[in-house]
Protein backbone atom coordinates (compact mmCIF):
# COMPACT_ATOMS: atom_id res chain seq x y z
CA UNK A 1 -14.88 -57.17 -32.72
CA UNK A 2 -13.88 -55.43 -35.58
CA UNK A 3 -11.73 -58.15 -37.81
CA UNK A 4 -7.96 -56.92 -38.68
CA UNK A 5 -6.57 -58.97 -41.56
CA UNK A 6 -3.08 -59.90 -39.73
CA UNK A 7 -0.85 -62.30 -41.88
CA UNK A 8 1.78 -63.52 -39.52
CA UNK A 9 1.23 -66.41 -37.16
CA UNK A 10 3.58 -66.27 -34.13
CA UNK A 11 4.31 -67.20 -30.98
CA UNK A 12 3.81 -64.28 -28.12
CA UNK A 13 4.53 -63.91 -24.19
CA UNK A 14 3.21 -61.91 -22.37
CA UNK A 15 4.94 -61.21 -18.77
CA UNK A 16 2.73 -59.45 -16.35
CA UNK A 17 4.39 -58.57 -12.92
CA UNK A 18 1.43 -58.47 -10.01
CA UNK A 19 -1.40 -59.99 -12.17
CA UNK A 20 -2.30 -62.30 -8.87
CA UNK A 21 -1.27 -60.35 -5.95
CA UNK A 22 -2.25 -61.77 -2.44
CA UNK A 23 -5.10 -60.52 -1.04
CA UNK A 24 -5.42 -57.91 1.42
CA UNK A 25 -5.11 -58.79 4.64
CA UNK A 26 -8.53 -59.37 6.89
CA UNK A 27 -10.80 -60.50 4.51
CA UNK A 28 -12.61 -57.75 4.35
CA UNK A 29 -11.70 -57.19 0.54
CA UNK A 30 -11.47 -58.91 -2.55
CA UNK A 31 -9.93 -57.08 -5.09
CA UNK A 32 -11.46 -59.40 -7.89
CA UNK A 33 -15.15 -58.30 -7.05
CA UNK A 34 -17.59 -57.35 -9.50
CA UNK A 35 -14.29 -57.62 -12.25
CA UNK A 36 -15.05 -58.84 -15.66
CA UNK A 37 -12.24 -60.87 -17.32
CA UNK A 38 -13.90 -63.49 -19.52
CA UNK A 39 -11.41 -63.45 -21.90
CA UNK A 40 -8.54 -63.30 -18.91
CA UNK A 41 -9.87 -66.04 -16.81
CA UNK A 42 -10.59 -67.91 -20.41
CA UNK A 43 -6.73 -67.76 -20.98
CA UNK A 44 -6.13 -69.61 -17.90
CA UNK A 45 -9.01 -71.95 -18.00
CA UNK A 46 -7.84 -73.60 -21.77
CA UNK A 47 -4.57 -73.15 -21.28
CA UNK A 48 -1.34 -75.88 -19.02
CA UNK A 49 -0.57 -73.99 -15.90
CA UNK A 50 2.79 -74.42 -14.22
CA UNK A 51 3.59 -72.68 -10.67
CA UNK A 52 6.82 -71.67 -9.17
CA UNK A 53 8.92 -69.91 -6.63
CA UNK A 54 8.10 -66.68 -6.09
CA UNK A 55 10.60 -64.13 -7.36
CA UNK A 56 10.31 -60.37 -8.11
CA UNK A 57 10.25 -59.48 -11.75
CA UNK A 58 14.21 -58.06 -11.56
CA UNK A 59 15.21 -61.59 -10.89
CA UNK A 60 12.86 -63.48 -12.75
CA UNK A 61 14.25 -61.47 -15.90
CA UNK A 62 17.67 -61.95 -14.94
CA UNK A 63 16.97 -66.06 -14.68
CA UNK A 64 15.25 -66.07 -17.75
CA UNK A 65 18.50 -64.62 -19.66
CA UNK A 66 20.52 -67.38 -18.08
CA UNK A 67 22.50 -65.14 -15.34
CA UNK A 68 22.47 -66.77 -11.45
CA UNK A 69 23.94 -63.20 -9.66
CA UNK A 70 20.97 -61.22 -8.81
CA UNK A 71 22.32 -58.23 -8.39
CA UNK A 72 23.80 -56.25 -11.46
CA UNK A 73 20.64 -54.45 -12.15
CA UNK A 74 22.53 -51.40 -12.20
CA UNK A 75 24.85 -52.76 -15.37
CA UNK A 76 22.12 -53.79 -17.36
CA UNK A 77 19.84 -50.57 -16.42
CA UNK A 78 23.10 -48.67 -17.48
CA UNK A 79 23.43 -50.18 -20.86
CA UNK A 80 19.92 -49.61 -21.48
CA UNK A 81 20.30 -45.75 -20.93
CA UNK A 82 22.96 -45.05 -22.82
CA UNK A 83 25.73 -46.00 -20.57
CA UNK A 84 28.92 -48.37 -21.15
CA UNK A 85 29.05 -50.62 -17.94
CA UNK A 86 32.63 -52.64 -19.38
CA UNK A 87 33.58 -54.68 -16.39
CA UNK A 88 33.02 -52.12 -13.89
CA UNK A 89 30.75 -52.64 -10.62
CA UNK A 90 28.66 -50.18 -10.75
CA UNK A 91 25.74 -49.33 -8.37
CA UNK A 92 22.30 -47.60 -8.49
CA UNK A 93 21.41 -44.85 -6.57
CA UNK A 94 18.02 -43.45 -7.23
CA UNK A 95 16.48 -39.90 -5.72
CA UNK A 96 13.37 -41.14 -4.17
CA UNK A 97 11.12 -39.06 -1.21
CA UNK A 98 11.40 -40.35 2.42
CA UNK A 99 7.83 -39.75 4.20
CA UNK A 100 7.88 -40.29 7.56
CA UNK A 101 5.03 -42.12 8.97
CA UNK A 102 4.86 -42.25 12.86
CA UNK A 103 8.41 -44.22 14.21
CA UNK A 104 9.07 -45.09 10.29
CA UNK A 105 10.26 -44.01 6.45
CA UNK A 106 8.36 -45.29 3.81
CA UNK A 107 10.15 -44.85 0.57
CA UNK A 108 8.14 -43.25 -2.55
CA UNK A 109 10.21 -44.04 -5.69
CA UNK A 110 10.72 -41.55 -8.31
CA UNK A 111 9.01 -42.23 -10.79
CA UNK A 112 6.44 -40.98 -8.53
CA UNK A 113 7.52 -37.69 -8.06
CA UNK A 114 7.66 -36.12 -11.52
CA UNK A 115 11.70 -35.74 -11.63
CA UNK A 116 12.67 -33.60 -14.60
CA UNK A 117 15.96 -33.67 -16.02
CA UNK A 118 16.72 -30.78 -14.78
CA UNK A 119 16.24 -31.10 -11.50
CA UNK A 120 18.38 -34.42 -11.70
CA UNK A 121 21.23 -32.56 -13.29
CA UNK A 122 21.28 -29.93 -10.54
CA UNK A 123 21.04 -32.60 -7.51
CA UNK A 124 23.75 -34.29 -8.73
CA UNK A 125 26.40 -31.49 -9.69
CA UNK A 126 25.87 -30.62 -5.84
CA UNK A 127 26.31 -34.18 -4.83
CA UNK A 128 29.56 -34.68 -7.06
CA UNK A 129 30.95 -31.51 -5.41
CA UNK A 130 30.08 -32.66 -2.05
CA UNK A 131 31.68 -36.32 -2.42
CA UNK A 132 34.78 -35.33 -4.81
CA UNK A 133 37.42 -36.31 -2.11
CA UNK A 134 35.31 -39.47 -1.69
CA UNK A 135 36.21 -40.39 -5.25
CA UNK A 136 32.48 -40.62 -5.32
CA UNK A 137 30.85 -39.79 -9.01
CA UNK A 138 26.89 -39.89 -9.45
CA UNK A 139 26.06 -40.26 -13.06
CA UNK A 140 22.45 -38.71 -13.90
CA UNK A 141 21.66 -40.85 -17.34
CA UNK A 142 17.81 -40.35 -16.19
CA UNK A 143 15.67 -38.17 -14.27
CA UNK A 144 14.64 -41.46 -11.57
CA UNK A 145 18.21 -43.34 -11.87
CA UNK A 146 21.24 -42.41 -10.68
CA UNK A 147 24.36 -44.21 -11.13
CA UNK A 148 28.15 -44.83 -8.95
CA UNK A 149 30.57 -46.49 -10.42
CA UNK A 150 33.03 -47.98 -7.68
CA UNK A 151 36.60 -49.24 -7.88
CA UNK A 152 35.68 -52.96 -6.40
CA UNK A 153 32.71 -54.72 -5.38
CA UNK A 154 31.81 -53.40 -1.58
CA UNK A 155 30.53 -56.12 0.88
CA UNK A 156 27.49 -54.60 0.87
CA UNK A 157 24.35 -56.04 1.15
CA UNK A 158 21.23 -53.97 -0.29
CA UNK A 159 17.20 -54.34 -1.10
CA UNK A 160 16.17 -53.52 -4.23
CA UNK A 161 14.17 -50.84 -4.75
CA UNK A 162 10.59 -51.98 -6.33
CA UNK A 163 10.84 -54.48 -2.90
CA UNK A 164 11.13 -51.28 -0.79
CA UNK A 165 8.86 -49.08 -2.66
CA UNK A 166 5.43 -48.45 -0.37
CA UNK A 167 7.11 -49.61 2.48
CA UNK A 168 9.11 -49.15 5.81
CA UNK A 169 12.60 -48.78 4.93
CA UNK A 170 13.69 -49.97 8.81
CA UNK A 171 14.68 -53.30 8.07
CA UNK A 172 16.10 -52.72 4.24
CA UNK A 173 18.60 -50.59 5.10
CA UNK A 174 22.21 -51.11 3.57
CA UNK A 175 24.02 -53.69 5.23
CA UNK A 176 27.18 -55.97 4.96
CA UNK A 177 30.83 -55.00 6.20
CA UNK A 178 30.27 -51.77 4.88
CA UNK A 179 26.89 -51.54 5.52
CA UNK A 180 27.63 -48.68 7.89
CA UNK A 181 29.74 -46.46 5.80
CA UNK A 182 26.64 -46.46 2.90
CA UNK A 183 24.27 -45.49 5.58
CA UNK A 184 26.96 -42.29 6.69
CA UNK A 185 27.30 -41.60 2.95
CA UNK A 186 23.01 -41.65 2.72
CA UNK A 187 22.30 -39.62 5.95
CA UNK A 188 25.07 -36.91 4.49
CA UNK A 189 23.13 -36.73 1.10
CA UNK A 190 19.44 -36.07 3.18
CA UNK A 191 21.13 -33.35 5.30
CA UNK A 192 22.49 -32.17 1.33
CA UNK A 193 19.49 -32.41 0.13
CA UNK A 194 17.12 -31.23 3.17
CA UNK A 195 18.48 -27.38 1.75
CA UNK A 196 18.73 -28.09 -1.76
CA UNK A 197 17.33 -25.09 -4.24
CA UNK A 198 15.59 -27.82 -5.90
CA UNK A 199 13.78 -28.89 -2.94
CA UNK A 200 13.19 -25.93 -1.62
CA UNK A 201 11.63 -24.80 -5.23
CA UNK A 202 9.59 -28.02 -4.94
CA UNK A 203 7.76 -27.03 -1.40
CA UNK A 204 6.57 -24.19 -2.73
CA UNK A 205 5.25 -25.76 -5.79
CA UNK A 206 3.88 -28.06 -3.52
CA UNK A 207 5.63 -31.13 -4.61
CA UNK A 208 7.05 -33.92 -2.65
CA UNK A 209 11.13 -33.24 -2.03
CA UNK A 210 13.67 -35.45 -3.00
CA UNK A 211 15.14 -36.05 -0.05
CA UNK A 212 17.67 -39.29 -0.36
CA UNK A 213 18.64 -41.87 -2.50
CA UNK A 214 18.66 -45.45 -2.20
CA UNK A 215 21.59 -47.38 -2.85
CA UNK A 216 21.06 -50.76 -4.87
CA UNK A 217 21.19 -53.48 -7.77
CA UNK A 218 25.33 -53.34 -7.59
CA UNK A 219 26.99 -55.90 -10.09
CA UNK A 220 29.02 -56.19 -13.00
CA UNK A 221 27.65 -57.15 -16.12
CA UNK A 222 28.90 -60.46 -17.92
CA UNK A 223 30.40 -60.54 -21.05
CA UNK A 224 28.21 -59.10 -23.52
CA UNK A 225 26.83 -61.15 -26.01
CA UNK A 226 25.19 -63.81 -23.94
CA UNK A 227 22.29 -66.03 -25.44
CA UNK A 228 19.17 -64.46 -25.59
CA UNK A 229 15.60 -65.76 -25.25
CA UNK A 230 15.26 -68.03 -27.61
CA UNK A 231 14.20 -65.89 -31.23
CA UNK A 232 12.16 -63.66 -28.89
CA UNK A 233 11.57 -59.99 -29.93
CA UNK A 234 11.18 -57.94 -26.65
CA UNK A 235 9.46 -55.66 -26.30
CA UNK A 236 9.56 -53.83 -23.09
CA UNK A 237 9.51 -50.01 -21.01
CA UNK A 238 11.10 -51.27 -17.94
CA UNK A 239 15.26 -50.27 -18.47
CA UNK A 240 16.31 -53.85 -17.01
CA UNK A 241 14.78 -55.58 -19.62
CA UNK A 242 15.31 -53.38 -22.29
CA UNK A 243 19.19 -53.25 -20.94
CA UNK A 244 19.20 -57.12 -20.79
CA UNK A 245 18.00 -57.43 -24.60
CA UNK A 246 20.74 -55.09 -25.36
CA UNK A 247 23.44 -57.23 -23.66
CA UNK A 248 22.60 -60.09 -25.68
CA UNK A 249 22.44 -58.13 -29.04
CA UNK A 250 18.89 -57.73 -29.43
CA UNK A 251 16.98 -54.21 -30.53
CA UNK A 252 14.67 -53.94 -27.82
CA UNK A 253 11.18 -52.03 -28.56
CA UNK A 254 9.01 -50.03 -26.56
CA UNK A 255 6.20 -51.26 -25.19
CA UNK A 256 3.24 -50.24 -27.79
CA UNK A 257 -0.23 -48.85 -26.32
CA UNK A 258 -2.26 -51.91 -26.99
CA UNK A 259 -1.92 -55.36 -29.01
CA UNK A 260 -3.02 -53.85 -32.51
CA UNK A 261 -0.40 -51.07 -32.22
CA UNK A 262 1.89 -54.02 -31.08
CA UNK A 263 0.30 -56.06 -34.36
CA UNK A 264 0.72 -52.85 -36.66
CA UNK A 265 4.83 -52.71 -35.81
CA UNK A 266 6.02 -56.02 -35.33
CA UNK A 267 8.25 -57.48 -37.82
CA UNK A 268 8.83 -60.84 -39.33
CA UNK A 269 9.80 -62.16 -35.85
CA UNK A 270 8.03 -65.65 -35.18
CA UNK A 271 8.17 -65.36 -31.27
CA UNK A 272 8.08 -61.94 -29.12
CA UNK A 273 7.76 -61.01 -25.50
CA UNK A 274 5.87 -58.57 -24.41
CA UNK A 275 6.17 -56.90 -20.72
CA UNK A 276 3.56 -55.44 -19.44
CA UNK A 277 4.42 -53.97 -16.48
CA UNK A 278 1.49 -51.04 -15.50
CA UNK A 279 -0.06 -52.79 -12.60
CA UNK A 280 3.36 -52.79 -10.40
CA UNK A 281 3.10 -49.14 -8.93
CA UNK A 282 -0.35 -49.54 -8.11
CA UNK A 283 0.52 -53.16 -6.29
CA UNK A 284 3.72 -51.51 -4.30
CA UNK A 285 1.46 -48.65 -2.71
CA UNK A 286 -1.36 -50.46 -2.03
CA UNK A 287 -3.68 -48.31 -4.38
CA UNK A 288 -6.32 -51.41 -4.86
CA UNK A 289 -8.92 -49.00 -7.20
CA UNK A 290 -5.18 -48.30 -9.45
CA UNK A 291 -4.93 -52.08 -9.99
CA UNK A 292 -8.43 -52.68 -10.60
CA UNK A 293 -8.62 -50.24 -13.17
CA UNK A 294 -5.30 -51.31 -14.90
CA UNK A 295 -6.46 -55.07 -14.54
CA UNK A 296 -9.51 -54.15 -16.93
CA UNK A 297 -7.58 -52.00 -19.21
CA UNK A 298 -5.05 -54.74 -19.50
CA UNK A 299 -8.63 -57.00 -20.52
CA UNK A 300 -9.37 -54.78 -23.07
CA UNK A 301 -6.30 -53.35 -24.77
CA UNK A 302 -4.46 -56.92 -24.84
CA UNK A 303 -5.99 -59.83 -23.52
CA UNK A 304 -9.33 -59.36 -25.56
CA UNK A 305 -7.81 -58.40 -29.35
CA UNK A 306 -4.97 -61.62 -28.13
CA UNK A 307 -7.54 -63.99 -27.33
CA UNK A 308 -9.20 -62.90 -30.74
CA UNK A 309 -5.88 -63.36 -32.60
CA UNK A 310 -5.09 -67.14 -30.94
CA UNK A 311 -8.48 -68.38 -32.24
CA UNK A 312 -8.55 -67.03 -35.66
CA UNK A 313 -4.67 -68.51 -35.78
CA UNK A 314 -2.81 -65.56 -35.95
CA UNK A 315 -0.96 -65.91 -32.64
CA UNK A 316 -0.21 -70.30 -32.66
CA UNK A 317 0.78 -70.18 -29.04
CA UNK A 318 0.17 -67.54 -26.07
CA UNK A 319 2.23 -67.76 -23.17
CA UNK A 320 1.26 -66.08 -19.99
CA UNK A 321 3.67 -64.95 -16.52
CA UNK A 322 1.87 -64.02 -13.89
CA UNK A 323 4.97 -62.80 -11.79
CA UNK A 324 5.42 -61.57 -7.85
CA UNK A 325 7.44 -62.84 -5.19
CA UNK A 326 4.74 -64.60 -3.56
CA UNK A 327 4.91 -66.89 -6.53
CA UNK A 328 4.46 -66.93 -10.00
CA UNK A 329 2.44 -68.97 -12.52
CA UNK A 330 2.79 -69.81 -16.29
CA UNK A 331 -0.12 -70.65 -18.62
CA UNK A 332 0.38 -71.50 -21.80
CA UNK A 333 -3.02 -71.77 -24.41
CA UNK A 334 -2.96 -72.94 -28.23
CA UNK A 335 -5.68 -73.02 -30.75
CA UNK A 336 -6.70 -76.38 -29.22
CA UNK A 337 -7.86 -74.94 -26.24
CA UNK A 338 -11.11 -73.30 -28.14
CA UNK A 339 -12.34 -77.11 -28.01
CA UNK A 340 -11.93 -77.79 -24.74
CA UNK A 341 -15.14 -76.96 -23.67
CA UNK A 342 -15.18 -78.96 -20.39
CA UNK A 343 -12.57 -76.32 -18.61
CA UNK A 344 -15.01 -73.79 -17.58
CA UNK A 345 -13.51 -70.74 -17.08
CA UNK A 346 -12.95 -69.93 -13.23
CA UNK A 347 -12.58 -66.21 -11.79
CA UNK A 348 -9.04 -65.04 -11.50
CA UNK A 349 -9.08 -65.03 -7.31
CA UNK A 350 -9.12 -68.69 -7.90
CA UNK A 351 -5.60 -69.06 -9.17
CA UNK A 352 -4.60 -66.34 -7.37
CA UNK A 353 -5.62 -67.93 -3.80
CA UNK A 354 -4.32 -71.48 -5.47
CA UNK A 355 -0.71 -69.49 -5.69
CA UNK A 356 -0.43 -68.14 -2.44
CA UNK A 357 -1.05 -71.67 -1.21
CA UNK A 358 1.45 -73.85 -3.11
């Protein structure tokens, strides 16, 4: 590899939600076969490993910024797309496409279906005429995320939506004391949107509809201004994270295309976190080739040039989240580790199966 004459020594993270997802079920495949990872699986092998609870990545993030509730997704989210949340509860309620699948709904979220902002605008000027006597407001800040912003805090008891995504929707359904009212307010926005122009300029085009909305991450956000990660940059896509930073007066930054573009714009920061989020989608449909692919991509764009930049002492420390709600596992690796010869590195399935069974 090519040497890059970096000057500034820091500490990085690196979260990565579904980096050691359980294996499919039967035996019949192993999603690690025939995968080279060297660098990857020498990461783990030199580095102190530390297992947990399982958690999905919305609550580990929320945990990590010090807040218990984990439920005001929809604050944060705001914030991070341009909205004031103030101390109102405000809930998300995302267009996503219903496909029924023999005596089920599985939900496809969407960022799947190629939303423009247009087509968000229209859906919801016809579903703020539709619910104006229900005091009802949906608040289109981007194409895949609807907001409602609601007087008080319902008893209402949802799933949030990267949980849901891929899956059966039977059992997630809203639910709570007024469980029953939010499920009368969603079956009046399919039969809305069933006739929709939008949709009905989508089936021609051959596109998925948008046929509903799902209804989660309610919450208020906490006083602004709580403590952040400790002098960590973040740099993140996801709007959660992004909103999160924002909340505790941080500048957030996108998430760059590989490690050197990461290298080439960071600032004097000692310590930054970096999430890398591309493998989720492929994890939530079950697309195994998806996640393979990404998995190697992630090897070469950032684990390789990282791996390069912790032995030549550029990066002093590399921490490492492997996060899903199956459980999640943190390996951290300094410059020591290059001595260590006696850890041999071990193929990824092995801390992946190790996970599953703590």
């Amino acid at each position: 590899m090519a040497c890059k004459c970096y000057t500034q020594k820091m500490r990085f993270t690196l979260l990565i939600p579904d980096l050691l997802p359980p294996q499919p079920p039967g035996g019949m495949l192993d999603l690690y076969h025939g995968l080279h990872l060297p660098d990857l699986e020498w990461l783990f092998a030199r580095g102190t490993l530390q297992g947990s609870p399982g958690l999905s990545l919305e609550a580990w993030l929320l945990k990590r910024f010090g807040i218990d509730d984990t439920q005001p997704v929809a604050s944060f989210s705001l914030l991070a797309d341009g909205g004031v949340p103030g101390i109102t509860y405000w809930l998300r309620a995302d267009p996503v496409h219903l496909q029924a699948q023999r005596d089920q709904l599985a939900l496809v979220d969407g960022a799947m279906l190629a939303i423009t902002a247009t087509e968000a605008s229209a859906l919801t000027e016809s579903l703020n005429q539709h619910f104006s006597q229900d005091s009802l407001k949906f608040i289109p800040t981007h194409p895949t995320r609807l907001y409602l912003a609601l007087g008080a805090a319902p008893d209402l008891v949802t799933h949030a939506l990267p949980t849901v995504a891929g899956k059966s929707i039977n059992s997630c359904l809203p639910s709570g004391a007024e469980g029953l009212r939010w499920n009368q307010i969603a079956t009046e926005i399919q039969m809305l949107l069933h006739v929709h122009p939008v949709n009905q300029a989508r089936e021609t085009q051959g596109q998925p509809t948008i046929n509903s909305v799902w209804f989660w991450g309610g919450g208020v956000c906490p006083s602004l201004g709580m403590p952040a990660m400790p002098e960590e940059q973040i740099w993140a896509n996801d709007a959660l994270a992004r909103g999160l930073a924002l909340a505790a007066k941080q500048t957030p930054q996108a998430l760059p295309l590989n490690f050197d573009a990461f290298m080439a714009q960071a600032n004097t920061t000692s310590a930054h976190c970096v999430l890398w989020d591309e493998l989720r989608r492929a994890a939530w449909y079950g697309d195994h080739d998806a996640w393979r692919m990404g998995l190697m991509r992630l090897e070469a764009d950032w684990i390789k040039p990282l791996c390069y930049a912790l032995r030549r002492g550029i990066v002093s420390e590399v921490t490492l989240h492997a996060i899903s709600e199956q459980g999640c596992l943190a390996v951290t690796t300094n410059r020591s580790g290059r001595w260590q010869f006696w850890r041999r590195p071990k193929a990824l399935k092995h801390y992946s199966s190790e996970m599953q069974a703590a």
